[in-house]
Protein backbone atom coordinates (compact mmCIF):
# COMPACT_ATOMS: atom_id res chain seq x y z
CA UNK A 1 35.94 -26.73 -23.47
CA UNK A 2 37.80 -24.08 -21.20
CA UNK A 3 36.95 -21.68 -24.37
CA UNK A 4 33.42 -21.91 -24.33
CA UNK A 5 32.86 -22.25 -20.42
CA UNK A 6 32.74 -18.83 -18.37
CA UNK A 7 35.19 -18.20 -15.93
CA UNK A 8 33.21 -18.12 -11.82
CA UNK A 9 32.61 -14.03 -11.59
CA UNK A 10 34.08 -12.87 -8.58
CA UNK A 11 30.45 -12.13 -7.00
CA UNK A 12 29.39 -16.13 -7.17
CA UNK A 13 33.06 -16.79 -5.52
CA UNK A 14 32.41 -14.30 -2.94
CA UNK A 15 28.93 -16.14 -1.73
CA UNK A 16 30.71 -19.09 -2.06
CA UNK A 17 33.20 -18.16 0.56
CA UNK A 18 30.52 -16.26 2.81
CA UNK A 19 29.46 -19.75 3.87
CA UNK A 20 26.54 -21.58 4.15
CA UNK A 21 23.17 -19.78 5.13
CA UNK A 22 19.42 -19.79 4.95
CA UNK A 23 19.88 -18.51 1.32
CA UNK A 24 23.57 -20.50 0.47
CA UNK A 25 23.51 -24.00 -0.14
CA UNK A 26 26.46 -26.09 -0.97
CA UNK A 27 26.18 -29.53 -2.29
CA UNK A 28 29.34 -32.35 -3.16
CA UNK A 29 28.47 -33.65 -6.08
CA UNK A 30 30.64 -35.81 -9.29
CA UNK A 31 28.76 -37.73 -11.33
CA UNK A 32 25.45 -37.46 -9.86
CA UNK A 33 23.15 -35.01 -8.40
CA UNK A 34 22.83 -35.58 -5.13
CA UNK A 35 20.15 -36.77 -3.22
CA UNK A 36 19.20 -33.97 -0.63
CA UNK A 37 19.20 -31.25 -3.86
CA UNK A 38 15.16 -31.14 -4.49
CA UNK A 39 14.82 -30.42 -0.64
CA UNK A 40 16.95 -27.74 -0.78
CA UNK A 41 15.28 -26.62 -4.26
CA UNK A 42 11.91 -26.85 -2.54
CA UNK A 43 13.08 -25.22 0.98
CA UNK A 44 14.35 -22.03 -0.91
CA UNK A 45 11.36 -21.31 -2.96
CA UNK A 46 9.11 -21.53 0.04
CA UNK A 47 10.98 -19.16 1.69
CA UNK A 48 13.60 -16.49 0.35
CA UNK A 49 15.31 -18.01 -2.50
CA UNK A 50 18.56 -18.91 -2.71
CA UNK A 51 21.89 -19.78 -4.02
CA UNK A 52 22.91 -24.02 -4.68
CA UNK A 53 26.78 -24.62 -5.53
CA UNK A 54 27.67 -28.23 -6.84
CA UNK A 55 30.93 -29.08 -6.48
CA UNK A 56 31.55 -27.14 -3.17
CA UNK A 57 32.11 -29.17 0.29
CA UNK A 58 30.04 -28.09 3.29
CA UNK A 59 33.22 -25.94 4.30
CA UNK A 60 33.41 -23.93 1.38
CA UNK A 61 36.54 -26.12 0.15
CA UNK A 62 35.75 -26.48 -4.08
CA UNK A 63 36.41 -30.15 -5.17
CA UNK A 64 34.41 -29.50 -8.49
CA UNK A 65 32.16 -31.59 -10.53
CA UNK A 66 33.47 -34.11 -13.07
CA UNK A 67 33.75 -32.15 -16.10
CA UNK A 68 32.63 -35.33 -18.85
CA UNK A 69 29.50 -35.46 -16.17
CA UNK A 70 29.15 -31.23 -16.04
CA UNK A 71 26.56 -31.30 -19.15
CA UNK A 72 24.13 -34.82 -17.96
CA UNK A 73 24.19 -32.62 -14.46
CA UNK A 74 22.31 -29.91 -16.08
CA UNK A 75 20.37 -31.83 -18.39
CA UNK A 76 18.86 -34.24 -15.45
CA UNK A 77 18.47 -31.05 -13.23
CA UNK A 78 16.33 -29.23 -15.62
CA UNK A 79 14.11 -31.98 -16.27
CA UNK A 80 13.43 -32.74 -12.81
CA UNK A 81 12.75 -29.69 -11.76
CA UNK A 82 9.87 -29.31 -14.88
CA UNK A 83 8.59 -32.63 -13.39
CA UNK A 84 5.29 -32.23 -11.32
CA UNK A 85 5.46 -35.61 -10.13
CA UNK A 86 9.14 -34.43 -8.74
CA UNK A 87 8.32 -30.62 -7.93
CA UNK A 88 5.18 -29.53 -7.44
CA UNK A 89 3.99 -27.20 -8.80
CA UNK A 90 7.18 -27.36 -11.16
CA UNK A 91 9.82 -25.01 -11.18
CA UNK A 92 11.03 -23.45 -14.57
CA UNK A 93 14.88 -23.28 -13.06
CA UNK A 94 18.36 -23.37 -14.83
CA UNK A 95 21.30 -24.39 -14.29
CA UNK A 96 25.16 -22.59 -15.10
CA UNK A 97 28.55 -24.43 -15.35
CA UNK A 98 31.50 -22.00 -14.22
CA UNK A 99 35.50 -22.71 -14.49
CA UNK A 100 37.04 -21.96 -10.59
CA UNK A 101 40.99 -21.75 -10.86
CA UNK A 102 42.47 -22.55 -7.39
CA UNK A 103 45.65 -21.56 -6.01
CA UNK A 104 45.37 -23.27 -2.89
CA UNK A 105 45.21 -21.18 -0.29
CA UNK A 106 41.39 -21.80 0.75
CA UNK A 107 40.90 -24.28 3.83
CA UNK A 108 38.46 -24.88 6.46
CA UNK A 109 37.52 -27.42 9.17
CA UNK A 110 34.48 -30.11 8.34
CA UNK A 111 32.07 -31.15 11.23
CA UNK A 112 34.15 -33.61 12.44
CA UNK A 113 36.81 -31.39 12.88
CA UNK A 114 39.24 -32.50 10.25
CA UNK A 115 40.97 -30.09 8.30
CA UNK A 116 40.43 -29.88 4.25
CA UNK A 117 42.39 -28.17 2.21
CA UNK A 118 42.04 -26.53 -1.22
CA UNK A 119 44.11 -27.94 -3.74
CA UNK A 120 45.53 -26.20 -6.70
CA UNK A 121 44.17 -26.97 -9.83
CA UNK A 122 41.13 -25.54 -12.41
CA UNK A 123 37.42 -27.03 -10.68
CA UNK A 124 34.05 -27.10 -12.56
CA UNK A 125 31.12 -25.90 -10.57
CA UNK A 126 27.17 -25.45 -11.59
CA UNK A 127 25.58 -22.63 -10.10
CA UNK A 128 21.84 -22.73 -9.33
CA UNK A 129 19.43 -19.80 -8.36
CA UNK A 130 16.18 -20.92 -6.84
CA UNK A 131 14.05 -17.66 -6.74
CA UNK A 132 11.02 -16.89 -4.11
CA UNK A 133 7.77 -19.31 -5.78
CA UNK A 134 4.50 -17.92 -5.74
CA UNK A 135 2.79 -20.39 -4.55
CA UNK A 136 3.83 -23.38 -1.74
CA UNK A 137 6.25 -26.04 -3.50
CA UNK A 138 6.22 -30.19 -2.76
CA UNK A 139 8.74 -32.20 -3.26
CA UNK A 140 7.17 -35.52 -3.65
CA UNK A 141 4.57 -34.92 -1.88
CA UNK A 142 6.53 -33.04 1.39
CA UNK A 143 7.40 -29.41 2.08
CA UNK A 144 10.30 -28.41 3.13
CA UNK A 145 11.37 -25.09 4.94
CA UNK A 146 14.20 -23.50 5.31
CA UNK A 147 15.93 -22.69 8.68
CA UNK A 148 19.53 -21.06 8.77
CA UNK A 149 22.13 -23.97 6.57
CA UNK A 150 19.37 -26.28 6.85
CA UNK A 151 16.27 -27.80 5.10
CA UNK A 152 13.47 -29.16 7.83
CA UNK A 153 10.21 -31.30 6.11
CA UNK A 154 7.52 -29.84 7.66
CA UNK A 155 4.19 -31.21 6.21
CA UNK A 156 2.94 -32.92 9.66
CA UNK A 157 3.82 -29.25 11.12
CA UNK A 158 0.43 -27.77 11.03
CA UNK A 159 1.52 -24.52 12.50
CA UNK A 160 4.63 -23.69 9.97
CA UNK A 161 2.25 -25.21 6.75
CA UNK A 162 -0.14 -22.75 7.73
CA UNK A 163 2.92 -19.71 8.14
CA UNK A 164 4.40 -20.84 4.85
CA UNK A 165 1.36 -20.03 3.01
CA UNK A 166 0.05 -17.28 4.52
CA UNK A 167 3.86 -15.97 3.44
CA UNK A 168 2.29 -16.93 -0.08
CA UNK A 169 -1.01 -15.68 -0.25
CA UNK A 170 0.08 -12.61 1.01
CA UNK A 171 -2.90 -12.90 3.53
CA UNK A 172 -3.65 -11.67 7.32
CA UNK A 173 -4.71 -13.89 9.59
CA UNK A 174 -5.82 -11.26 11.81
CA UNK A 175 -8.69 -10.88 8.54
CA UNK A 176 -10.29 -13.46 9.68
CA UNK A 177 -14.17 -13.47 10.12
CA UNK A 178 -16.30 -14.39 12.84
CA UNK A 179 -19.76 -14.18 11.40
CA UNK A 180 -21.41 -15.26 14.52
CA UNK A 181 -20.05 -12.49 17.11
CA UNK A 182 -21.42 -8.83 16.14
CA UNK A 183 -20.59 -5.48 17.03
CA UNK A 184 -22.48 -5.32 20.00
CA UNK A 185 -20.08 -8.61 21.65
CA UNK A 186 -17.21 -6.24 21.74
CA UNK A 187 -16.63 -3.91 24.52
CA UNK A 188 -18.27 -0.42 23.74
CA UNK A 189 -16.09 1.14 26.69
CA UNK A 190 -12.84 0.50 24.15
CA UNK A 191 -14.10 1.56 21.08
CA UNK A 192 -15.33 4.57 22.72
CA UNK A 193 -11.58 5.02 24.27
CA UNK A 194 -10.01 4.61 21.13
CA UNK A 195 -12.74 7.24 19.28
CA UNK A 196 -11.61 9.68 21.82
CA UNK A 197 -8.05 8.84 21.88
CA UNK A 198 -7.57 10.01 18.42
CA UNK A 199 -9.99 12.77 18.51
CA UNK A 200 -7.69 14.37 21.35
CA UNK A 201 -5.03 13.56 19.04
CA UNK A 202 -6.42 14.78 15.30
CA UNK A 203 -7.05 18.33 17.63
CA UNK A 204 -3.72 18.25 19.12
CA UNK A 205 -1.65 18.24 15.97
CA UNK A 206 -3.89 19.08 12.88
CA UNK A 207 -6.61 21.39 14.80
CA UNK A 208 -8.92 19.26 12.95
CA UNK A 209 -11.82 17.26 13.33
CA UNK A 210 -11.38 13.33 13.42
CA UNK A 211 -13.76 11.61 11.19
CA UNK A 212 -14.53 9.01 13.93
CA UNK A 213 -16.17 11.43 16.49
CA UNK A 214 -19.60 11.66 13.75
CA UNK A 215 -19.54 7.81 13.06
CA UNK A 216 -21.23 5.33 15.72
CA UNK A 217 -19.25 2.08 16.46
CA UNK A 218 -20.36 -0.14 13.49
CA UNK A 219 -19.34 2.75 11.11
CA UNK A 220 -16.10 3.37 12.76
CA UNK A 221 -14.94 -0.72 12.32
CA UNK A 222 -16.23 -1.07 8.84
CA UNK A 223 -14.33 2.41 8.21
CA UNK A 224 -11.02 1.01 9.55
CA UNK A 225 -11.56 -2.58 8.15
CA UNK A 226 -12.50 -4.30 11.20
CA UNK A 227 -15.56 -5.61 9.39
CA UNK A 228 -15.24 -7.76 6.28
CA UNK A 229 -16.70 -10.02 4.32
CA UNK A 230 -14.99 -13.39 3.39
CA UNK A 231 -13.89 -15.42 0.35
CA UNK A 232 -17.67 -17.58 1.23
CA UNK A 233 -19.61 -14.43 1.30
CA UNK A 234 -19.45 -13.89 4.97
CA UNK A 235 -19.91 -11.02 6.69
CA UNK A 236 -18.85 -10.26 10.53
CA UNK A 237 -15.70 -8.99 12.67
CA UNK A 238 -12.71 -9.75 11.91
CA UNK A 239 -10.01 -10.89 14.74
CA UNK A 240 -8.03 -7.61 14.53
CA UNK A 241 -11.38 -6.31 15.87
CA UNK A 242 -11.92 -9.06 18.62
CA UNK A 243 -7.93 -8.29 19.73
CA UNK A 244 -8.58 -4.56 19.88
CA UNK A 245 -11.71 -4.23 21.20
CA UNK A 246 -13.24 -7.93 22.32
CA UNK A 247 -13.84 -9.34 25.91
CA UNK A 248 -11.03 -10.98 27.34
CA UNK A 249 -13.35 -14.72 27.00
CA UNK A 250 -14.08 -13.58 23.15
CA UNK A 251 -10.15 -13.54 22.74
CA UNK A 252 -9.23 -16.68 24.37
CA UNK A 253 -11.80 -18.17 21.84
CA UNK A 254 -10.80 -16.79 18.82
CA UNK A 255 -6.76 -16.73 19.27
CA UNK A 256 -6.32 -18.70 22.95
CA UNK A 257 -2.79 -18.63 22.62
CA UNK A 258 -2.42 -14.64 22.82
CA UNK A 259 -0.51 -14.01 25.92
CA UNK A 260 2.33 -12.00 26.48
CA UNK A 261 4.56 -12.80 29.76
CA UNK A 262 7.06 -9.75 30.76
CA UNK A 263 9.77 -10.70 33.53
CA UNK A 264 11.64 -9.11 35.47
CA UNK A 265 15.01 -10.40 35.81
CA UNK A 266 17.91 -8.82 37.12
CA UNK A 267 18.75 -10.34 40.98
CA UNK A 268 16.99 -13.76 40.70
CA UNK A 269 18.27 -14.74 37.57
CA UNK A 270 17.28 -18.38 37.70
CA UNK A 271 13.78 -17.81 37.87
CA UNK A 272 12.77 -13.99 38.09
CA UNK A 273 11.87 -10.89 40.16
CA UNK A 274 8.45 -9.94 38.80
CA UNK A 275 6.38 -11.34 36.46
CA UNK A 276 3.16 -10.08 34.31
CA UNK A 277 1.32 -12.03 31.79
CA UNK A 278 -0.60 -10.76 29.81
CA UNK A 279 -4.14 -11.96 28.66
CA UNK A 280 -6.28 -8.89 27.57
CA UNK A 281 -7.54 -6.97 24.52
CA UNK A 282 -3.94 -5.14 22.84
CA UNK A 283 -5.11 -1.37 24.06
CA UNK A 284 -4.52 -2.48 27.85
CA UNK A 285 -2.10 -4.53 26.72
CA UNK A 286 0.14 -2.33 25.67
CA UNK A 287 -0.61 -0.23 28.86
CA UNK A 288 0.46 -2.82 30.93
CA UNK A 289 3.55 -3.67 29.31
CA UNK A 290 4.05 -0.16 29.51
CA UNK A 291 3.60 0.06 32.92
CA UNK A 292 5.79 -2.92 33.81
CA UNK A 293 8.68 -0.96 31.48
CA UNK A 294 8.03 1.82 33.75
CA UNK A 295 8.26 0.04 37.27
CA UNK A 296 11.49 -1.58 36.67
CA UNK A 297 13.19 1.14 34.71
CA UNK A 298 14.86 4.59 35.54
CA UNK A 299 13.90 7.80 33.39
CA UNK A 300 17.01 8.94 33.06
CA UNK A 301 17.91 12.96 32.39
CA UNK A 302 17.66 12.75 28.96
CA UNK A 303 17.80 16.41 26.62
CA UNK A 304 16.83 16.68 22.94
CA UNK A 305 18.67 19.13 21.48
CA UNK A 306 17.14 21.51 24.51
CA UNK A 307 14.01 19.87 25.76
CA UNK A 308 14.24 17.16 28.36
CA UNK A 309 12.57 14.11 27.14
CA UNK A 310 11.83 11.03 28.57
CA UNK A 311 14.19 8.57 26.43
CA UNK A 312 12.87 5.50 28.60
CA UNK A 313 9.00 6.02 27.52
CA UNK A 314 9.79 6.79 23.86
CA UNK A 315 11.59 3.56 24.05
CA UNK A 316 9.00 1.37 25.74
CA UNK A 317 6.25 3.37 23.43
CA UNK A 318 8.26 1.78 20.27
CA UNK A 319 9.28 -1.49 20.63
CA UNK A 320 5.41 -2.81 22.68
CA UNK A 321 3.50 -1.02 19.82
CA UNK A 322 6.12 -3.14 17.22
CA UNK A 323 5.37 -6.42 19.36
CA UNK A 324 1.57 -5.73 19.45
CA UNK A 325 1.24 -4.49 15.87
CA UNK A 326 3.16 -6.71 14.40
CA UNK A 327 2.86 -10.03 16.05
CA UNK A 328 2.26 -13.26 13.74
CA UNK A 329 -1.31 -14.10 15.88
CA UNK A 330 -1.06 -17.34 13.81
CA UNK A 331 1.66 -18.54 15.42
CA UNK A 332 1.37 -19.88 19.24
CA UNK A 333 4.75 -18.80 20.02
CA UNK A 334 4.70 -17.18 23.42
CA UNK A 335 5.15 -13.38 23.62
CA UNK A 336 7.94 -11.83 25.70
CA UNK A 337 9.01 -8.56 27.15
CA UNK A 338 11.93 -9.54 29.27
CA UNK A 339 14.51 -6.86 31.16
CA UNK A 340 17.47 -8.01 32.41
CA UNK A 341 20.33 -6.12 34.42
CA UNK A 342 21.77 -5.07 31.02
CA UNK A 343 19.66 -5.33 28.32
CA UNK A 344 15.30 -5.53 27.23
CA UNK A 345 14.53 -8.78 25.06
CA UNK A 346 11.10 -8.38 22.98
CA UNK A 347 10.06 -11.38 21.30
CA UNK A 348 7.24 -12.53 19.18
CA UNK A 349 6.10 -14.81 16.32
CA UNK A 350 6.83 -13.11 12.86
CA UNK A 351 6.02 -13.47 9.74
CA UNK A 352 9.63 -13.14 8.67
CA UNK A 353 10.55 -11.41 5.14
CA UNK A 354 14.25 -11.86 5.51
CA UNK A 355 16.34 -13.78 7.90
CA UNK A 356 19.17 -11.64 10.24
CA UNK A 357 19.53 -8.04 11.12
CA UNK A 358 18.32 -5.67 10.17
CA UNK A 359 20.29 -2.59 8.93
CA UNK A 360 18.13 0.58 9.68
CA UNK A 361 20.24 2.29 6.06
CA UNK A 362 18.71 -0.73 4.35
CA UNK A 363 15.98 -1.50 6.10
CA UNK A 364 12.77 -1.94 3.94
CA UNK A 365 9.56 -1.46 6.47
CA UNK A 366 6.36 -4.20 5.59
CA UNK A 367 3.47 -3.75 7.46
CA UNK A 368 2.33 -7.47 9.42
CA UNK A 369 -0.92 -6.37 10.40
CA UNK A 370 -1.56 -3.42 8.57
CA UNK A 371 -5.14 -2.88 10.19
CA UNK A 372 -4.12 -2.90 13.95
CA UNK A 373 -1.00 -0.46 12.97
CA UNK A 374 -3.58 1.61 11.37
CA UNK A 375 -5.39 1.85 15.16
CA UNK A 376 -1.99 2.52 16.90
CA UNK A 377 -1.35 5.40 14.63
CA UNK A 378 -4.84 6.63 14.60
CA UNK A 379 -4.88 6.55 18.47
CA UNK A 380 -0.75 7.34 18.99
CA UNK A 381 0.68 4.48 20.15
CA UNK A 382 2.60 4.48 16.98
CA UNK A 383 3.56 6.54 14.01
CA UNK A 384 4.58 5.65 10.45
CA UNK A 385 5.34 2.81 9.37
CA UNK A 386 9.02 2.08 9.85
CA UNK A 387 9.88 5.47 12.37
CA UNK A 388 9.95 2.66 15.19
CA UNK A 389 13.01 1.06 14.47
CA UNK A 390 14.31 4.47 13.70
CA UNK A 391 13.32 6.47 17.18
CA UNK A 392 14.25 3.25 18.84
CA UNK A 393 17.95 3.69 17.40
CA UNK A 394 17.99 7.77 18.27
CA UNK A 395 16.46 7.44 22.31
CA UNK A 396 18.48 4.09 22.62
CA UNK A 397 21.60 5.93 22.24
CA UNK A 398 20.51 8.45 24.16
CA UNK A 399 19.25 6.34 27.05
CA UNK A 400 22.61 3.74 27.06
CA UNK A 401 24.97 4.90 24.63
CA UNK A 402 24.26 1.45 22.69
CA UNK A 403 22.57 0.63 19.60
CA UNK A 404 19.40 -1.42 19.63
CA UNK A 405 19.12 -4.89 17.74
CA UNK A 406 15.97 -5.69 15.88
CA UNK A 407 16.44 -9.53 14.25
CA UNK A 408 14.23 -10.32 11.28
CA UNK A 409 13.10 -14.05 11.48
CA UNK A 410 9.81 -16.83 11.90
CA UNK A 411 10.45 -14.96 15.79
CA UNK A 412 11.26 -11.49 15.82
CA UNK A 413 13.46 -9.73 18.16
CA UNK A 414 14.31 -6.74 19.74
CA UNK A 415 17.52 -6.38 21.77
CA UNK A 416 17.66 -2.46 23.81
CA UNK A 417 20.76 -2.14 25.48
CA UNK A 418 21.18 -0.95 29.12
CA UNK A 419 23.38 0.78 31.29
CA UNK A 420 24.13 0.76 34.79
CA UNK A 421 22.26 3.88 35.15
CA UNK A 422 18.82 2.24 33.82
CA UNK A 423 18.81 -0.50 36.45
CA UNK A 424 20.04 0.88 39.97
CA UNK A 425 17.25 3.21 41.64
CA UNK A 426 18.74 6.47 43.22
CA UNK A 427 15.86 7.63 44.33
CA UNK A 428 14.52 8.11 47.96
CA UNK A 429 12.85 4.44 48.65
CA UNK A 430 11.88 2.18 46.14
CA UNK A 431 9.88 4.01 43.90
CA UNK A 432 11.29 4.86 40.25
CA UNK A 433 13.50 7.54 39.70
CA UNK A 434 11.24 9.63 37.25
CA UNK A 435 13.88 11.80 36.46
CA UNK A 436 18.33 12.28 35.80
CA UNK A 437 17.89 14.26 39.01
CA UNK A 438 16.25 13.10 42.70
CA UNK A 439 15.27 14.99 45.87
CA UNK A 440 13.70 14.16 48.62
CA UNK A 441 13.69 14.63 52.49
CA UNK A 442 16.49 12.60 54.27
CA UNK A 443 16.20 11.58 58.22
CA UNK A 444 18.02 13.98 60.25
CA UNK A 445 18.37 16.70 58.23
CA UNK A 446 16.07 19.92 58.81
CA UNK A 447 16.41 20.70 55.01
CA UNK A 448 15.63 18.48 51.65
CA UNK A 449 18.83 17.54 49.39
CA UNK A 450 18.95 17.53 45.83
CA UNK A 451 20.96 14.98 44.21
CA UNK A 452 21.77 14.41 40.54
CA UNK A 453 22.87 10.87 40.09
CA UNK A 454 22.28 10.38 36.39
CA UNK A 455 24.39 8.35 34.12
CA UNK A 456 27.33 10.13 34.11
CA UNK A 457 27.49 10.09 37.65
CA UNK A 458 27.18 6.45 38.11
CA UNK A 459 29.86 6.05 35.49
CA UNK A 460 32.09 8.31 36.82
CA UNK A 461 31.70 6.61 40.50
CA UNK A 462 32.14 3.12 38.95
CA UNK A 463 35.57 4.61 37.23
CA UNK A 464 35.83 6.11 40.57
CA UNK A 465 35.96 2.66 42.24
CA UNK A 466 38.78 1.24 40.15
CA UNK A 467 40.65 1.30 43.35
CA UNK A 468 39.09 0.11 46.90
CA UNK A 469 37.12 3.03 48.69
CA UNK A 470 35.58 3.03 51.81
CA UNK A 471 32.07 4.11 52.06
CA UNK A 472 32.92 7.66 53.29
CA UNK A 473 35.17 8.51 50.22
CA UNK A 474 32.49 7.50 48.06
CA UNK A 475 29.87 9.16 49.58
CA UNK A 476 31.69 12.34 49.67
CA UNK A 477 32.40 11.96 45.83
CA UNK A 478 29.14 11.71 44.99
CA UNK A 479 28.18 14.93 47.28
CA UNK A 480 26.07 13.50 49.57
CA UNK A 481 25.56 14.74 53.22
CA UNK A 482 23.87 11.49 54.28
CA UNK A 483 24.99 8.18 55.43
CA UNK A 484 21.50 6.43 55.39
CA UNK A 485 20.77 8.08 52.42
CA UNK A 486 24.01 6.64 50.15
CA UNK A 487 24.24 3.23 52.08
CA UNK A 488 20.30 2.35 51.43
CA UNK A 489 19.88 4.01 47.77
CA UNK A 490 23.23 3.83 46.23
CA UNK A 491 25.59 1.53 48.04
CA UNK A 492 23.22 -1.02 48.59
CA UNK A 493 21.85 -1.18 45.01
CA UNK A 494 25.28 -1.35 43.42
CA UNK A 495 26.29 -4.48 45.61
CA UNK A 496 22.63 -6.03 44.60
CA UNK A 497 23.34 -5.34 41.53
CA UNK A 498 27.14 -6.80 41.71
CA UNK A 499 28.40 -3.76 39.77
CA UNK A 500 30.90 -3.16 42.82
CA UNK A 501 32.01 -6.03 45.75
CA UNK A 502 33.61 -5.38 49.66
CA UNK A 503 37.03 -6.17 49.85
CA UNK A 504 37.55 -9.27 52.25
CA UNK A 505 39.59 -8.10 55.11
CA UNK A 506 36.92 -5.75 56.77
CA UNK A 507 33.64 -6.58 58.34
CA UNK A 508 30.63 -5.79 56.18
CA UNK A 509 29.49 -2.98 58.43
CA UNK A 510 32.59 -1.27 59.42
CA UNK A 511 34.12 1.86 58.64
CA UNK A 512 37.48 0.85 57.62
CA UNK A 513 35.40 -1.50 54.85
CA UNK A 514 36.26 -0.91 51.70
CA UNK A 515 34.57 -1.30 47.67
CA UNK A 516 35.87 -1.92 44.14
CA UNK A 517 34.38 -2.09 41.15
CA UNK A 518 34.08 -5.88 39.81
């Protein structure tokens, strides 16, 4: 039997030991196939296919499948799987016996805790690939999703039904069509805004024309597909169109779960500093989130190649137009924009095609909403499809030194990265710092100081502070003349910020009181 069986090739070995995942699945099974297997069949193909192992313990430990039962395995598999009244509709799947030779060395730890071993000796395993169906798959009667290592039955889930088949139908929800609102509901003021928006920008960069400044507003959605007509033969806007453009009542109508809630939390961090949400049409949306960005973020001295640019913007520009762009607006899912003392969270429903990171060498772009990115890159808040994740990774590391994350899944997230610099506000007051390098008239001096505090600078104090200094030592490091000046905008941020502590001996206010870096 050995001769006529193929030995396991070392790639189905090495997914085996990867471990289990939203696209690994590893069942025990002997004699029998086991009970949970159809889930799992029908979990894969309505999401990203996957890999089954029988014979393989949830640890990645290989016990093997009875060898005399190997061939009734496959046999019963196959014909379940062709069975509509099992699988619907049925899957046309095989199954693979494989030969695994053990040497014994392979262990791991089950849920419980308890230590399995690997013993030595020549295993039987079926493999099983379960590609990506067409169409949504039942398992008597129930669909099932799949969620990291796990199947989840989600038929009384309206919300993920409705996700899992507009993953199918390869369908926009933001397509749909409101036959009863017309042109004249949305808000002329926008369209108009957006018409001039990209005529400013067609001049800027082509020296050309832009088709939209000879078309009136009806011509301009139907030209951009913000007027269709439906599978029933109706005809009206669509709610791309109602998000861009619509009255803030016409969106909580058609999609009354669009919000987006940015918080600021960096000293409060049980509850939060500042908070915006966000209820409007996406073009002041993303202003707003923009402006928030701006408020509670430095723009740091920043040179590309040998312009100064403003890394902080370019950032902000990228990862709101993703969020807005590219939001699931299916999915009630609460938008975020959230900046903490080291890092900005964006999150937002998705309409995942992978599960994980994303790798920016591998990454594949797909457009979400292909119509609203169409309007970002017609007015500029975005540019070609997949160049965000790409500029985000270039000003990133040039505004922290850090690499961005951007996590594929049914919510979508973007991590950026901060340093110290970002945060703490060197400037005169409490306004932003707008750029590496501050000045500004300080009490008691006839003249105006310029200071340049950027990054560097804050790093270099912070290594400076290794080793207690009093207030006078670090003051004169950093070059400045003034005591108010240092104590209100750089001392007293960097103990708010707990990036440096006093040392306990001293009085808070006295001379002899020293700081370290914590």
């Amino acid at each position: 039997m050995s001769n006529t069986i193929q030995i396991l090739p070392k790639e189905l070995l090495d997914l085996i030991r990867h471990g289990e995942n939203y696209q690994i699945e590893y069942k025990e099974a002997t004699i029998d196939l086991p009970k949970s297997l159809f889930d799992s069949i029908c979990a894969f193909s309505n999401r990203e296919g996957g890999d089954i192992f029988l014979g393989v313990h949830d640890t990645g430990v290989i016990f093997g499948v009875n060898p005399a039962s190997a061939s009734k395995l496959i046999s019963n598999f196959v014909t379940l799987a062709n069975n509509k009244d099992k699988i619907f509709p049925p899957l046309y799947l095989t199954a693979k016996e494989y030969i695994y030779t053990s040497d014994g060395t392979f262990s791991g730890f089950d849920k419980k805790g308890k230590h399995i071993q690997e013993q030595v000796g020549e295993y039987h395993i079926i493999h099983i690939h379960v590609p990506v169906s067409p169409s949504v798959v039942r398992h008597k009667g129930r669909i099932f999703d799949r969620n990291d290592d796990a199947d989840f039955d989600i038929t009384d889930l309206s919300d993920r039904v409705f996700q899992c088949y507009a993953r199918k139908q390869s369908i926009y929800y933001v397509n749909k069509v409101y036959p009863h609102w017309k042109v004249s509901d949305l808000r002329a003021d926008l369209i108009d805004k957006a018409r001039q928006m990209a005529i400013t920008r067609k001049q800027l960069f082509d020296k050309q024309r832009h088709p939209w400044a000879d078309m009136d507003d009806e011509e301009l959605l139907r030209t951009s597909s913000l007027i269709l007509t439906d599978e029933e033969g109706n005809t009206g806007i669509t709610l791309a169109a109602i998000l861009l453009f619509g009255t803030d009542n016409m969106i909580a109508s058609a999609c009354a779960h669009h919000k987006t809630d940015c918080i600021y939390r960096v000293y409060n961090v049980d509850r939060y500093d500042d908070r915006d949400v966000i209820l409007t049409n996406l073009l002041e949306s993303y202003e707003q989130m923009f402006e928030f960005g701006q408020k509670h973020l430095n723009d740091l001295f920043v040179l590309d190649g040998i312009q100064s640019v403003s890394a902080r913007d370019k950032i902000l520009r990228e990862i709101i137009s993703n969020s807005l762009a590219h939001r699931d607006y299916s999915n009630g899912y609460v938008a975020k924009m959230l900046i903490e003392r080291d890092k900005i969270i964006i999150e937002n429903g998705n309409r995942a095609h992978g599960i994980g990171m994303l790798n920016l060498k591998a990454f594949e772009p797909f457009a979400k909403n292909p119509v609203i990115s169409k309007i970002f890159r017609e007015i500029g808040y975005a540019d070609e499809l997949g160049s965000g994740m790409r500029n985000s990774y270039k000003y990133t590391l040039m505004y922290s030194g850090a690499e961005p994350e951007f996590i594929e899944g049914d919510i979508f997230k973007i991590i950026i990265p901060l340093s110290v610099g970002s945060m703490i506000k060197v400037g005169p007051g409490t306004s932003p710092v707008t750029s590496g390098e501050v000045s500004g008239e300080v009490s008691g001096e006839a003249d105006s100081i310029s200071i340049k505090l950027d990054i560097q600078k804050l790093n270099a104090l912070l290594n400076y502070l290794e080793e207690p200094k009093t207030r006078n030592e670090m003051q004169v490091f950093c070059g400045i003349r003034s005591q108010d000046y240092f104590r209100r905008n750089i001392l007293v941020p960097l103990l708010n910020s707990n990036r440096i502590v006093r040392t306990i001996p001293d009085k808070p206010n006295s001379s002899k009181q020293k700081y370290v870096k914590k």
